[in-house]
N, C-alpha and C. Protein backbone atom coordinates (compact mmCIF):
# COMPACT_ATOMS: atom_id res chain seq x y z
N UNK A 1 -17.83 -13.60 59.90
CA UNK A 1 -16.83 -12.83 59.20
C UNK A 1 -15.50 -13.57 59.26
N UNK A 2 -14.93 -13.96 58.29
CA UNK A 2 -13.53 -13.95 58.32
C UNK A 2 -12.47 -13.50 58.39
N UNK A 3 -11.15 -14.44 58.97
CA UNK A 3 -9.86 -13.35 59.29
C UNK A 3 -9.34 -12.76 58.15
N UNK A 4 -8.56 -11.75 58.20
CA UNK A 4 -8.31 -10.81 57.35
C UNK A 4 -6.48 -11.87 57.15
N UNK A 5 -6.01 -12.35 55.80
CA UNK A 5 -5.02 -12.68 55.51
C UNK A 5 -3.99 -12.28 55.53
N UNK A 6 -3.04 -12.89 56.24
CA UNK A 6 -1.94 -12.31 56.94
C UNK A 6 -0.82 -12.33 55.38
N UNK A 7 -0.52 -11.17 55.74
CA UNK A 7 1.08 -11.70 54.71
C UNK A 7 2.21 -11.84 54.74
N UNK A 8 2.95 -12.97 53.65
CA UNK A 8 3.73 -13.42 53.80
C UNK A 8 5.32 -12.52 53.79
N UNK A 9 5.81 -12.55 54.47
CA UNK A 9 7.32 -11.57 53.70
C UNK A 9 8.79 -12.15 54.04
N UNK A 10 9.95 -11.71 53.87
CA UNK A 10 11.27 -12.08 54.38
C UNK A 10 11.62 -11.45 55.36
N UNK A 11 12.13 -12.26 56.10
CA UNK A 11 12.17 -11.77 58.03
C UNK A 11 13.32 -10.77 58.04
N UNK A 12 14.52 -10.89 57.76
CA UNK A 12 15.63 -10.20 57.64
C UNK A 12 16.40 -10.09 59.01
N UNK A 13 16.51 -8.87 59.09
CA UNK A 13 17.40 -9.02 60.57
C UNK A 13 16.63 -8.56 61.75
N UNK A 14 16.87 -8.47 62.98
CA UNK A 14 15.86 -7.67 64.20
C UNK A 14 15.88 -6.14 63.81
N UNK A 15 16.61 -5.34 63.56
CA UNK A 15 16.70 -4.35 63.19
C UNK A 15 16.49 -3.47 62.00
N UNK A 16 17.43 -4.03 61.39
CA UNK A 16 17.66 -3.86 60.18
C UNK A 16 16.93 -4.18 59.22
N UNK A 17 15.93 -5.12 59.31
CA UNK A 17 15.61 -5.96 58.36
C UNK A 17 15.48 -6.42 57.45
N UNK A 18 15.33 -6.35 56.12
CA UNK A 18 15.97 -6.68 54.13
C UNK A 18 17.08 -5.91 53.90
N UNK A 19 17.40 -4.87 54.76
CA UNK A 19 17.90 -3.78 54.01
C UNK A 19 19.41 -4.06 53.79
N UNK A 20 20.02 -5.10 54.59
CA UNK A 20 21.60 -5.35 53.65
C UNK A 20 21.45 -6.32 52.50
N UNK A 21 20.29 -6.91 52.37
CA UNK A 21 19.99 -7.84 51.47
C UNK A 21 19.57 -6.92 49.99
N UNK A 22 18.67 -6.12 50.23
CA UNK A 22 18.79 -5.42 49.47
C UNK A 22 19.41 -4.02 48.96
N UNK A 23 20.49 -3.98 49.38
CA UNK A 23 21.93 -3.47 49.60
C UNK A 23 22.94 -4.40 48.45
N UNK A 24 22.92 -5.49 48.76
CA UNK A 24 23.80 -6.08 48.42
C UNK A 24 23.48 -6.29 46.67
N UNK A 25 22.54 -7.19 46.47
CA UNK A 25 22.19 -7.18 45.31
C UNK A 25 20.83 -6.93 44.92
N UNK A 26 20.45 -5.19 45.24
CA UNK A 26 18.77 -5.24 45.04
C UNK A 26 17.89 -6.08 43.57
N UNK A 27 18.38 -5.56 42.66
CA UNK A 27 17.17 -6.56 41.86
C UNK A 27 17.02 -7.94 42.07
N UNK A 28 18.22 -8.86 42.10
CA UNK A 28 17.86 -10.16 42.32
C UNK A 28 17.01 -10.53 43.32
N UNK A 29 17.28 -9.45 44.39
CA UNK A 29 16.90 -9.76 45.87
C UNK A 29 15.41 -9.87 45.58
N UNK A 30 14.75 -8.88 44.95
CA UNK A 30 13.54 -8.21 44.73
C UNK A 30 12.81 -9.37 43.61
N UNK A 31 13.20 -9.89 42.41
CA UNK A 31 13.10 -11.04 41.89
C UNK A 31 12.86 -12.25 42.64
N UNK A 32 13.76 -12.89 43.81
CA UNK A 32 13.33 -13.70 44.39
C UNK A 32 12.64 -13.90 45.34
N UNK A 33 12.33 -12.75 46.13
CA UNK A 33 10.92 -12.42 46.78
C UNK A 33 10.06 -12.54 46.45
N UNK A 34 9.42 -12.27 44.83
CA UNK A 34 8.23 -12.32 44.15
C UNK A 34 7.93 -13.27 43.36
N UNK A 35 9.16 -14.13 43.75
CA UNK A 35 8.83 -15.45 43.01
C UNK A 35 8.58 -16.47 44.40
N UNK A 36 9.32 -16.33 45.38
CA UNK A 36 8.87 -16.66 46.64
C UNK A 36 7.56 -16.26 47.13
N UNK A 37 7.16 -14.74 47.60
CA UNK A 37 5.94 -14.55 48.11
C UNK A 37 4.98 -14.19 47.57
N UNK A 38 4.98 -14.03 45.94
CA UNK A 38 3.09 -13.51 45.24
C UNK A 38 3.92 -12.50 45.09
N UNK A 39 2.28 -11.70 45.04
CA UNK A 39 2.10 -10.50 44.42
C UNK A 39 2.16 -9.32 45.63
N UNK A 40 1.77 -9.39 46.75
CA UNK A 40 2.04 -8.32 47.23
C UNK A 40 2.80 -9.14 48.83
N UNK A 41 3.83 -8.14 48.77
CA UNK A 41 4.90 -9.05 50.07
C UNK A 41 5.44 -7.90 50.69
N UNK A 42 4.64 -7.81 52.12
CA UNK A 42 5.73 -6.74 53.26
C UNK A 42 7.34 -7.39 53.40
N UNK A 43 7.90 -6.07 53.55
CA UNK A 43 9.03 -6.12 53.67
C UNK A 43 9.99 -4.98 55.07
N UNK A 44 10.04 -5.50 55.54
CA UNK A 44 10.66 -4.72 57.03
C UNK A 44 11.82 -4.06 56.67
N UNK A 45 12.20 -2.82 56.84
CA UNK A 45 12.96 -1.99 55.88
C UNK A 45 13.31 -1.08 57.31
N UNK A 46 14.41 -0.92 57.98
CA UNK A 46 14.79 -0.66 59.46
C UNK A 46 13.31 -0.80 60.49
N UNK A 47 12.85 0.72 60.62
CA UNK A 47 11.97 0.54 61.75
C UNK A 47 10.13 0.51 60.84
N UNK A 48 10.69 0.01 59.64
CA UNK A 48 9.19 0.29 58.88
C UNK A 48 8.90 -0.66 58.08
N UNK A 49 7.61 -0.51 57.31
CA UNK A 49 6.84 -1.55 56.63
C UNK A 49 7.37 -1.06 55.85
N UNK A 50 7.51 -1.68 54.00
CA UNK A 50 7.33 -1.57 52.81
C UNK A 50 6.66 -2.77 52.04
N UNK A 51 5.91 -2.42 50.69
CA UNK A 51 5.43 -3.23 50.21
C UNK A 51 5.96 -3.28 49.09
N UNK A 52 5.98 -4.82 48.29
CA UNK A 52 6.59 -5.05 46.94
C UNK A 52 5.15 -5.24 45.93
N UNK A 53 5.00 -4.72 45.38
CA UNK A 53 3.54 -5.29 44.80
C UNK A 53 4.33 -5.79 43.14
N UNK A 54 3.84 -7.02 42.63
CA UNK A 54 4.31 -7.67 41.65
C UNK A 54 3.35 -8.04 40.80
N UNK A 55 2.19 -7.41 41.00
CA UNK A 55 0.90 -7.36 39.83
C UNK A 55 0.59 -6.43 39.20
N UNK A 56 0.21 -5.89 38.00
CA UNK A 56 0.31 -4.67 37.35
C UNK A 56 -0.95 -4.14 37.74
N UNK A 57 -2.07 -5.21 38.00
CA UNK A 57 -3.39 -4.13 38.66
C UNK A 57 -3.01 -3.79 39.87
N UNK A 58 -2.36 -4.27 40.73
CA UNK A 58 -1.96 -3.43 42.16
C UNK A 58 -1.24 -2.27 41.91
N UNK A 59 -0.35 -2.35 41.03
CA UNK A 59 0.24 -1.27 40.89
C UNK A 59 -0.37 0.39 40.00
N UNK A 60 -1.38 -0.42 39.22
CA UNK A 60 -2.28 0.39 39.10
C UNK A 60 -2.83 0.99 39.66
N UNK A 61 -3.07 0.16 40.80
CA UNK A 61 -4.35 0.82 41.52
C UNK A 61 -3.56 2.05 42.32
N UNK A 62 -2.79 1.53 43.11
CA UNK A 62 -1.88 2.54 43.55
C UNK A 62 -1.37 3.60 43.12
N UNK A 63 -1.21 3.72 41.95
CA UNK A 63 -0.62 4.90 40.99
C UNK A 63 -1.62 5.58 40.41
N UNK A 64 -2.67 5.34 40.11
CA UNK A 64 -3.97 6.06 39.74
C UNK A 64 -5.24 6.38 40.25
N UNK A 65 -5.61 5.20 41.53
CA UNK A 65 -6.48 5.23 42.02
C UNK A 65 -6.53 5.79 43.68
């Protein structure tokens, strides 16, 4: 069996993490993430996960399925 693929995301701060970045100028921020990490990229958002998904079947899937 193989390992399960880790993903890639933007580190941000110890705490805080994207969230003055995307504070500051969210769409660009969000643009160059998904041109940096694919299609689906965790994002550390204070004490939590979030995900960016940048494929329209992921986002599908999520919204309907």
């Amino acid at each position: 069996m193989s390992k399960p693929k880790v993903l890639a995301g933007p580190t941000g701060y110890p705490i805080l993490g994207v969230l003055p970045m995307l504070r500051d100028d969210t769409l660009n921020f969000l643009k160059q993430v998904s041109r940096m990490y694919g299609d689906i990229v965790p994002m550390r958002i204070m004490m939590s996960t979030a995900y960016l998904l940048n494929h329209p079947a992921h986002v599908e899937h999520v919204l309907q399925k």
